[in-house]
C-alpha atoms as a PDB file:
ATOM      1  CA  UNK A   1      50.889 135.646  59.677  1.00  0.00           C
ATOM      2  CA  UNK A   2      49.120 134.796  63.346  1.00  0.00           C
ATOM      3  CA  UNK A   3      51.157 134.804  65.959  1.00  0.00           C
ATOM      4  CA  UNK A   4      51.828 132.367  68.354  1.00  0.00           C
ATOM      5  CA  UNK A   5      49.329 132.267  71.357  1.00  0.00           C
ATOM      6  CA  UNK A   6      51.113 133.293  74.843  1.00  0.00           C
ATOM      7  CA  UNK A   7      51.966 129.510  76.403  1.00  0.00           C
ATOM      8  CA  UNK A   8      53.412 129.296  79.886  1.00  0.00           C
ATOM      9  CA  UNK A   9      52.716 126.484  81.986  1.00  0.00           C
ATOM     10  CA  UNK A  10      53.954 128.439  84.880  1.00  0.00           C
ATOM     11  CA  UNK A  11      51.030 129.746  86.988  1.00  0.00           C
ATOM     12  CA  UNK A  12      50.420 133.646  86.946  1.00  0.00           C
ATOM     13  CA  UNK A  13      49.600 134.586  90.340  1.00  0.00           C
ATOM     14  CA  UNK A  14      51.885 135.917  92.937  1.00  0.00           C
ATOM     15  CA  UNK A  15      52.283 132.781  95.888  1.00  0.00           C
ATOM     16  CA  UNK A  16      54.409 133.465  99.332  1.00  0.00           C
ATOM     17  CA  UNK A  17      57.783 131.364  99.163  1.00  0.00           C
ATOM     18  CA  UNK A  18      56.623 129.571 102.520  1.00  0.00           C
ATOM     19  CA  UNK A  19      53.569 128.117 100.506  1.00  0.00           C
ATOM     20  CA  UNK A  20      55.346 127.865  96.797  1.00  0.00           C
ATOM     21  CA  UNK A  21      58.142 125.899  99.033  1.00  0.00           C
ATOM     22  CA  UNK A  22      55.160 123.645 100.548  1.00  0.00           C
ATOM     23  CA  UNK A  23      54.316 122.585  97.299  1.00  0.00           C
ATOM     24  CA  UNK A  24      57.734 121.959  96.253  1.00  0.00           C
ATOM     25  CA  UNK A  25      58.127 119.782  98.933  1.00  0.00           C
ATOM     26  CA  UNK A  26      54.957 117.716  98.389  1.00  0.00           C
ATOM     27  CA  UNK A  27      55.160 117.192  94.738  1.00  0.00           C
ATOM     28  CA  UNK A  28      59.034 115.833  94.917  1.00  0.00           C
ATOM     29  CA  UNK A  29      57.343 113.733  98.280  1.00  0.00           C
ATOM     30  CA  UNK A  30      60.181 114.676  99.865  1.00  0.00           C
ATOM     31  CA  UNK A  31      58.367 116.545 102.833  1.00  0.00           C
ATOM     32  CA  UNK A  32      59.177 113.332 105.755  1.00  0.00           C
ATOM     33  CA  UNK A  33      62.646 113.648 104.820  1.00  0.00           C
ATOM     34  CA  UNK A  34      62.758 117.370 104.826  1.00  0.00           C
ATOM     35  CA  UNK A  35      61.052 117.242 108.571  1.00  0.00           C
ATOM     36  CA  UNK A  36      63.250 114.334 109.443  1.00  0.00           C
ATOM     37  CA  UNK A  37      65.945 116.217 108.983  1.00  0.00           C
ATOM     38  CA  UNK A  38      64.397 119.559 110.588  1.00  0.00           C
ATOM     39  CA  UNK A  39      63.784 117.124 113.937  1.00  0.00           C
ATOM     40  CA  UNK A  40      67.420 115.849 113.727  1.00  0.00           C
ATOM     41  CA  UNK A  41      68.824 119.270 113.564  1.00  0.00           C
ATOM     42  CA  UNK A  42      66.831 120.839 116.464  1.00  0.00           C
ATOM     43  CA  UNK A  43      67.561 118.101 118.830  1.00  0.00           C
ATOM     44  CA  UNK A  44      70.025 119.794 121.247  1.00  0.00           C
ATOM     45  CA  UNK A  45      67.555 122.529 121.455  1.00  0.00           C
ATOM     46  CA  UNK A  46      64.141 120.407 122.507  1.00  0.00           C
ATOM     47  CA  UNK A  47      66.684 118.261 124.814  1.00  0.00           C
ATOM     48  CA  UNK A  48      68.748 120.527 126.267  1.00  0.00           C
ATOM     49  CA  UNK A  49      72.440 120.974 126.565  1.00  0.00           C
ATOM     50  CA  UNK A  50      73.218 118.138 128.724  1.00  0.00           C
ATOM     51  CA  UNK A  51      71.445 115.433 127.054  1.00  0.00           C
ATOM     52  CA  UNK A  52      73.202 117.052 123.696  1.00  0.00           C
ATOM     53  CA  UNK A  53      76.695 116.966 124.724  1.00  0.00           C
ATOM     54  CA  UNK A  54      76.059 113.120 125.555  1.00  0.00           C
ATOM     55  CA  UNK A  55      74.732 112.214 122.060  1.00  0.00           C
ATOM     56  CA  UNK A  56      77.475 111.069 119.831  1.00  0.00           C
ATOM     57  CA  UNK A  57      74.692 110.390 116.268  1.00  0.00           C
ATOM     58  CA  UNK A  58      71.381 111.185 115.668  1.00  0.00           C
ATOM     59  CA  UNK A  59      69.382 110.340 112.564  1.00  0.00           C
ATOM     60  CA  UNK A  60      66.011 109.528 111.354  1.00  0.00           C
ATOM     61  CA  UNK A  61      64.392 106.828 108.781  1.00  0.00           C
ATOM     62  CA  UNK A  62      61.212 105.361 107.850  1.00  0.00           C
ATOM     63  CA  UNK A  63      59.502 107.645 110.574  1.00  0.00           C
ATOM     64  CA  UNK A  64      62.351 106.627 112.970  1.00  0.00           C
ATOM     65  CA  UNK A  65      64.584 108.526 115.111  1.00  0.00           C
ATOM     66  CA  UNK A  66      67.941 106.693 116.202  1.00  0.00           C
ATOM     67  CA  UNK A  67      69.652 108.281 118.692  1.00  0.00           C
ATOM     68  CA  UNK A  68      73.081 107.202 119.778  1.00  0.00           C
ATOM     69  CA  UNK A  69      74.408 108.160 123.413  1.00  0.00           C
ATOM     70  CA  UNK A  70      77.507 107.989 125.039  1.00  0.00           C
ATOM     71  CA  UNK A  71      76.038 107.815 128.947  1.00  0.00           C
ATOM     72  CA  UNK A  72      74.166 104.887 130.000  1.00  0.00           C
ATOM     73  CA  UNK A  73      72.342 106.465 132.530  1.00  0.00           C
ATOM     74  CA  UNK A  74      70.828 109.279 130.577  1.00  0.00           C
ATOM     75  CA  UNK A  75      70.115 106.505 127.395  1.00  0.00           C
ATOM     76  CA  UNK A  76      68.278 104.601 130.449  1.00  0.00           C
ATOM     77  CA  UNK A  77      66.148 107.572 131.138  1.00  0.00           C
ATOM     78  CA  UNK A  78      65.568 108.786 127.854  1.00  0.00           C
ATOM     79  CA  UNK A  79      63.888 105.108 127.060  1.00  0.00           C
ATOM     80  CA  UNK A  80      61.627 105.372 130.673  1.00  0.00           C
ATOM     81  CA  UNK A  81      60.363 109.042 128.919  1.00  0.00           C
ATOM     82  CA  UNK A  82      60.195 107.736 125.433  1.00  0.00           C
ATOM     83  CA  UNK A  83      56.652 109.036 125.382  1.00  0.00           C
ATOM     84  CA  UNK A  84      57.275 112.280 126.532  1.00  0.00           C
ATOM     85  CA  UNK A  85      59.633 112.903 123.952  1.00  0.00           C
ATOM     86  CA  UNK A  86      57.625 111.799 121.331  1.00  0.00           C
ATOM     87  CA  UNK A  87      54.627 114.130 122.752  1.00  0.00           C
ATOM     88  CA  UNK A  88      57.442 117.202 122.280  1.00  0.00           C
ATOM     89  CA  UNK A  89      58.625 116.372 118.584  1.00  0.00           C
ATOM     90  CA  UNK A  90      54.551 116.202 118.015  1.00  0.00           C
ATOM     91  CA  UNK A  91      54.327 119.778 119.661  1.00  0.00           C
ATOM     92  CA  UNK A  92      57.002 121.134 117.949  1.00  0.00           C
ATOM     93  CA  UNK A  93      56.472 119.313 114.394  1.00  0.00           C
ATOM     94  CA  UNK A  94      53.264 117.823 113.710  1.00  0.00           C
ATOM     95  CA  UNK A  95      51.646 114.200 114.262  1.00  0.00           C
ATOM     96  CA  UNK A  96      53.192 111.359 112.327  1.00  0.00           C
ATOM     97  CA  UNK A  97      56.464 113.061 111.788  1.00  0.00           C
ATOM     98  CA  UNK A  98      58.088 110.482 114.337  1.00  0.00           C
ATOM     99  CA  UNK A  99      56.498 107.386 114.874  1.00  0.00           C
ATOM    100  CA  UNK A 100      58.986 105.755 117.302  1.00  0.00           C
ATOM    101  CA  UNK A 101      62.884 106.488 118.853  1.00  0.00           C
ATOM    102  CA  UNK A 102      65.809 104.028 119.193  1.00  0.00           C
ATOM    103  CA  UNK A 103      68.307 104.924 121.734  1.00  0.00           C
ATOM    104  CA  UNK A 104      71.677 102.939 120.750  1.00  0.00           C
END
């Protein structure tokens, strides 16, 4: 009797986890969400404490970062360097990542 031919779909070479978790990401699309969230989550670090303390909610969708802040006169400033801010999370993340920010 023949024997059944070895059948695994799974690929045979060794990948790093950074790369195999690249792929994940890309063939579930969920890599803008997963670097939506990474953005939302390092926020008090690119802003600095100050600007941190004062922001009640943060979140990101469709390419959009809302942030919501509790002092008017840093949400005024904030919106004056909207641009700069954008030009860090494009440092720190990639192009097209965040297209625009809402301060509320």
């Amino acid at each position: 009797m023949k024997k059944y031919q070895d059948y695994n779909p799974r690929k045979k070479e060794i990948t790093p986890l950074k790369e195999a978790f690249e792929e994940l990401l890309q063939t579930y699309k969920l890599k803008d969400r997963f670097n939506e969230r990474k953005i939302v989550s390092a926020w008090g670090e690119m802003m600095g404490k100050s600007i941190a303390s004062r922001t009640s909610s943060i979140y990101a969708k469709d390419k959009k970062l809302f942030v919501k802040l509790t002092s008017g006169p840093i949400k005024k400033e904030l919106m004056m360097n909207k641009s700069r801010i954008l030009n860090i999370i494009e440092e720190k993340f990639g192009k097209n990542v965040i297209e625009d920010i809402t301060f509320l």
